[in-house]
N, C-alpha and C. Protein backbone atom coordinates (compact mmCIF):
# COMPACT_ATOMS: atom_id res chain seq x y z
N UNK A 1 -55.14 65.70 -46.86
CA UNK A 1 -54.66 64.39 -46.47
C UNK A 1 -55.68 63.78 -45.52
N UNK A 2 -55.76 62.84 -45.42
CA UNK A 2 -56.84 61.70 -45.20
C UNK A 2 -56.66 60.90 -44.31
N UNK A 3 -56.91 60.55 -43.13
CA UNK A 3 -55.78 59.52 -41.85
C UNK A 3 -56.87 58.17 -42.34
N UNK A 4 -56.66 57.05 -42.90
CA UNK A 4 -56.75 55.90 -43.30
C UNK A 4 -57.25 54.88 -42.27
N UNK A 5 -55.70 54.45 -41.31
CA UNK A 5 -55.91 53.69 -40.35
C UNK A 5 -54.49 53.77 -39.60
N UNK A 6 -54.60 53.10 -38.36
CA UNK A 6 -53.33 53.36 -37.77
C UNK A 6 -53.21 52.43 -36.88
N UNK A 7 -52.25 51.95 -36.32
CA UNK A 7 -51.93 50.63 -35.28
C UNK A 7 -50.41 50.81 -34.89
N UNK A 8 -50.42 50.18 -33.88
CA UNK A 8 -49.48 50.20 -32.92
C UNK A 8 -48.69 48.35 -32.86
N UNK A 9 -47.30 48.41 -33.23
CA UNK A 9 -46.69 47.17 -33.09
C UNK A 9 -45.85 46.93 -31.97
N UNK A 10 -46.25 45.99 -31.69
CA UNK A 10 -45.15 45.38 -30.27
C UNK A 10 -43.88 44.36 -31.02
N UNK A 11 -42.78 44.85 -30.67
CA UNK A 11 -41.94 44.08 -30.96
C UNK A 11 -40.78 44.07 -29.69
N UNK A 12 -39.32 42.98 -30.11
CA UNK A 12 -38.67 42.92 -28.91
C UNK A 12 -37.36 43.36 -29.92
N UNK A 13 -37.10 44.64 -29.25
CA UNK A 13 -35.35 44.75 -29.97
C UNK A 13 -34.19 43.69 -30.07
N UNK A 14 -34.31 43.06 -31.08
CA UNK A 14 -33.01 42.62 -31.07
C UNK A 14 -31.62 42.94 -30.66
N UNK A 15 -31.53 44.32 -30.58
CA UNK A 15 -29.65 44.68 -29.60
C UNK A 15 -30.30 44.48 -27.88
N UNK A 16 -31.11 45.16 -27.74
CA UNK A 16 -31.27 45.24 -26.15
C UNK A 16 -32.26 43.97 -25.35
N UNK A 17 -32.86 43.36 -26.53
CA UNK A 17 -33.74 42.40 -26.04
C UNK A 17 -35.01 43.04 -25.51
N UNK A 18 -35.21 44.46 -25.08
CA UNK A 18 -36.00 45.14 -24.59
C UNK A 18 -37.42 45.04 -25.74
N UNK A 19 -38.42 44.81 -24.68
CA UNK A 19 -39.72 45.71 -25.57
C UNK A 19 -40.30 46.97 -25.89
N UNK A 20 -40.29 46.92 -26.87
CA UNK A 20 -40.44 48.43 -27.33
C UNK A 20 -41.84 48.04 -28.22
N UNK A 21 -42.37 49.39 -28.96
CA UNK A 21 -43.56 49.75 -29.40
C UNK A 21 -43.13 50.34 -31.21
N UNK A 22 -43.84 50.01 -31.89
CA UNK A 22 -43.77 51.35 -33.11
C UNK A 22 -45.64 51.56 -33.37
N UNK A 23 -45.08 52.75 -34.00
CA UNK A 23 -46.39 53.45 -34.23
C UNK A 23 -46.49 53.49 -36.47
N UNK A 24 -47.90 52.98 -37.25
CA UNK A 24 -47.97 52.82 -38.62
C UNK A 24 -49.19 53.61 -38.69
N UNK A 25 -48.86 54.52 -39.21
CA UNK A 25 -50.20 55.53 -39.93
C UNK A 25 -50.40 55.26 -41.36
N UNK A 26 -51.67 55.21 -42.13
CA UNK A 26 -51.66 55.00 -43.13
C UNK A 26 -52.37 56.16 -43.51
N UNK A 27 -52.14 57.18 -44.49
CA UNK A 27 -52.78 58.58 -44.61
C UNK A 27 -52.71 58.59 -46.29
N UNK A 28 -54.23 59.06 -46.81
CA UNK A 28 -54.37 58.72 -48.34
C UNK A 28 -54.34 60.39 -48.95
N UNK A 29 -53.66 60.62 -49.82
CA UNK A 29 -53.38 62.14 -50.68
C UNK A 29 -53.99 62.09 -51.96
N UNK A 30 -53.85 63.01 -52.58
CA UNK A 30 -54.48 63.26 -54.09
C UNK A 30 -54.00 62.11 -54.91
N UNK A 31 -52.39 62.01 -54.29
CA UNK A 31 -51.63 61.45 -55.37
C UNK A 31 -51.04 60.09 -54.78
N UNK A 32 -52.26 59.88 -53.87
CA UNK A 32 -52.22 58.59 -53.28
C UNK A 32 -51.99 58.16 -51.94
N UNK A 33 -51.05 57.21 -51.54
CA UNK A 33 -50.90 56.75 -50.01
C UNK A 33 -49.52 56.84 -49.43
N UNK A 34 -49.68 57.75 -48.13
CA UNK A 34 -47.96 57.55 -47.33
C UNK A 34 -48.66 56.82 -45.89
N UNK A 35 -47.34 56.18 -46.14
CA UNK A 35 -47.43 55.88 -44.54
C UNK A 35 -45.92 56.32 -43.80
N UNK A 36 -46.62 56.36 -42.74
CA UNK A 36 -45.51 57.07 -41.64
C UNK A 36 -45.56 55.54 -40.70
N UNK A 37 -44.07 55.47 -40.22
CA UNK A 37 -43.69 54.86 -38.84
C UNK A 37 -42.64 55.54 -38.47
N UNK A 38 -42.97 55.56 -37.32
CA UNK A 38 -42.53 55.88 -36.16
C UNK A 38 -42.11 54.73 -34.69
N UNK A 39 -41.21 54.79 -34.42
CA UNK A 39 -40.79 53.84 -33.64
C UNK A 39 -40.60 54.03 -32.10
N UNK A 40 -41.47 55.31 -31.62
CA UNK A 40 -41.92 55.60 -30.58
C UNK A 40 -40.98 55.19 -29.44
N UNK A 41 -39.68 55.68 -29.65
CA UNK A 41 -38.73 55.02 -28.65
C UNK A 41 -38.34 56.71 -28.21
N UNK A 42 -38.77 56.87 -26.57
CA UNK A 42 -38.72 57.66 -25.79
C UNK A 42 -36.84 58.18 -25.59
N UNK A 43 -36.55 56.83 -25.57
CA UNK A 43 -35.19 57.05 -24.21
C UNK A 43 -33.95 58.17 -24.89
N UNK A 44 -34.57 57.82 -26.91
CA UNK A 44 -33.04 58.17 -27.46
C UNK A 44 -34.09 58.98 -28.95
N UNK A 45 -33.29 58.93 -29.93
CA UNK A 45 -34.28 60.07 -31.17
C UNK A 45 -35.15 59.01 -31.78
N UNK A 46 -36.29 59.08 -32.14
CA UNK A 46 -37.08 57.96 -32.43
C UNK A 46 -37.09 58.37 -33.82
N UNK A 47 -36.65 56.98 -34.78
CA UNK A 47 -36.76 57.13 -35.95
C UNK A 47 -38.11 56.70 -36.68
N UNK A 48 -37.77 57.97 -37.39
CA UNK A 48 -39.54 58.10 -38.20
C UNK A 48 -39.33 57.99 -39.58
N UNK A 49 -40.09 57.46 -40.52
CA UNK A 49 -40.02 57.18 -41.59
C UNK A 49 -41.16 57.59 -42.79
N UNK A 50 -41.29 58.22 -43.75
CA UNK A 50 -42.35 58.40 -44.60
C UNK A 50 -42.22 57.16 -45.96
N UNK A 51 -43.40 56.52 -46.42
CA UNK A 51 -42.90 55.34 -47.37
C UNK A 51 -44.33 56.10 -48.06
N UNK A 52 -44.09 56.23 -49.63
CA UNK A 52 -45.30 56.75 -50.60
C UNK A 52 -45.50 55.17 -50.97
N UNK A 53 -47.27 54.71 -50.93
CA UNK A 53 -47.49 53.50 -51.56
C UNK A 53 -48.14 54.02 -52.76
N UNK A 54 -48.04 52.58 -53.34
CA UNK A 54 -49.39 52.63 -54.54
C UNK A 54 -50.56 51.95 -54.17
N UNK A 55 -51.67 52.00 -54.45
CA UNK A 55 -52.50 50.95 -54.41
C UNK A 55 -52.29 49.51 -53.61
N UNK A 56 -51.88 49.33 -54.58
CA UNK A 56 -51.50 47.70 -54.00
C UNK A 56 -50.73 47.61 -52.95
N UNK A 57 -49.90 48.44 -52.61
CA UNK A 57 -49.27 48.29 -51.85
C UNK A 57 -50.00 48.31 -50.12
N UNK A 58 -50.89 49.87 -50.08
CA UNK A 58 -51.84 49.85 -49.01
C UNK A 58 -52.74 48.82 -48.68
N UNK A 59 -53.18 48.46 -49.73
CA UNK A 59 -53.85 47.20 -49.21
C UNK A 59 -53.45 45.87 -48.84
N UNK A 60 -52.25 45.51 -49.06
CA UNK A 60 -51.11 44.60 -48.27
C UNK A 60 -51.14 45.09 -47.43
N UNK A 61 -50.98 45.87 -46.76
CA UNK A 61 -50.72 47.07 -45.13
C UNK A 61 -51.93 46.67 -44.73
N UNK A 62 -53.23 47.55 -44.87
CA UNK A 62 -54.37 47.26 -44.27
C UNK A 62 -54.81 45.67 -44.15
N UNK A 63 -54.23 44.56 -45.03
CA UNK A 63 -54.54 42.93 -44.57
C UNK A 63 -54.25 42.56 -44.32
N UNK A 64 -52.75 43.33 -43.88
CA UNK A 64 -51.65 42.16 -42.83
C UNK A 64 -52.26 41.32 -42.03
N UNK A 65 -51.51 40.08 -42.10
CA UNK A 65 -51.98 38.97 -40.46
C UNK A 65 -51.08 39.76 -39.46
N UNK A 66 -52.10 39.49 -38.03
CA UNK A 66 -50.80 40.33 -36.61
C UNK A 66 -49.75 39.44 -36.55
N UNK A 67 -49.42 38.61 -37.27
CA UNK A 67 -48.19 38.40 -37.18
C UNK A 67 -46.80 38.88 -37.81
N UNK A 68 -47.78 39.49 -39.26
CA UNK A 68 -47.13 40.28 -40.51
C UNK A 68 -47.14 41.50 -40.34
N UNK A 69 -47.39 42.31 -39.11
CA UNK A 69 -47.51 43.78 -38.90
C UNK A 69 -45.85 43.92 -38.60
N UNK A 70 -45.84 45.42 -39.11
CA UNK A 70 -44.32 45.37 -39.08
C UNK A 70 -43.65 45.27 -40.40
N UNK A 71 -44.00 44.57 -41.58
CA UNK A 71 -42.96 44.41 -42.17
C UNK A 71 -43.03 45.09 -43.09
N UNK A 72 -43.13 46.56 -42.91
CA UNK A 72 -42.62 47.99 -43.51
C UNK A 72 -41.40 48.32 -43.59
N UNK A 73 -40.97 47.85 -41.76
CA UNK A 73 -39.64 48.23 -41.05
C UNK A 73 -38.61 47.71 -42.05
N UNK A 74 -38.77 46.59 -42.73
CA UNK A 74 -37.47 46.28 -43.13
C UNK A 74 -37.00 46.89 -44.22
């Protein structure tokens, strides 16, 4: 496995209003691309996520505008 690229998103929770952080790894395999997020929230269990891309899909990820980072989460 292959670590790609990786970045860090700032966002503001919607329940708490609080700022918080997530963490997007993009890591390339034989049989292609996962990405991991992680939502790097200390206080309580931080939910982590594995998403298998295709092609096309990683490279939407890697060209996001910083305004479009993030929208894995949904």
């Amino acid at each position: 496995m292959q670590l790609v690229s990786s970045r860090i998103v700032h966002f503001i929770d919607s329940a708490s209003l609080e700022a918080g952080s997530a963490r997007e790894v993009l890591f390339r395999n034989s049989s292609g691309f996962i990405l991991y997020l992680s939502d790097d929230n200390y206080s309580s269990v931080p939910e982590e996520r594995l998403i298998p891309l295709e092609l096309r899909e990683a490279l939407i990820w890697l060209n996001e505008g910083y305004s479009d980072q993030g929208s894995f989460w949904t």
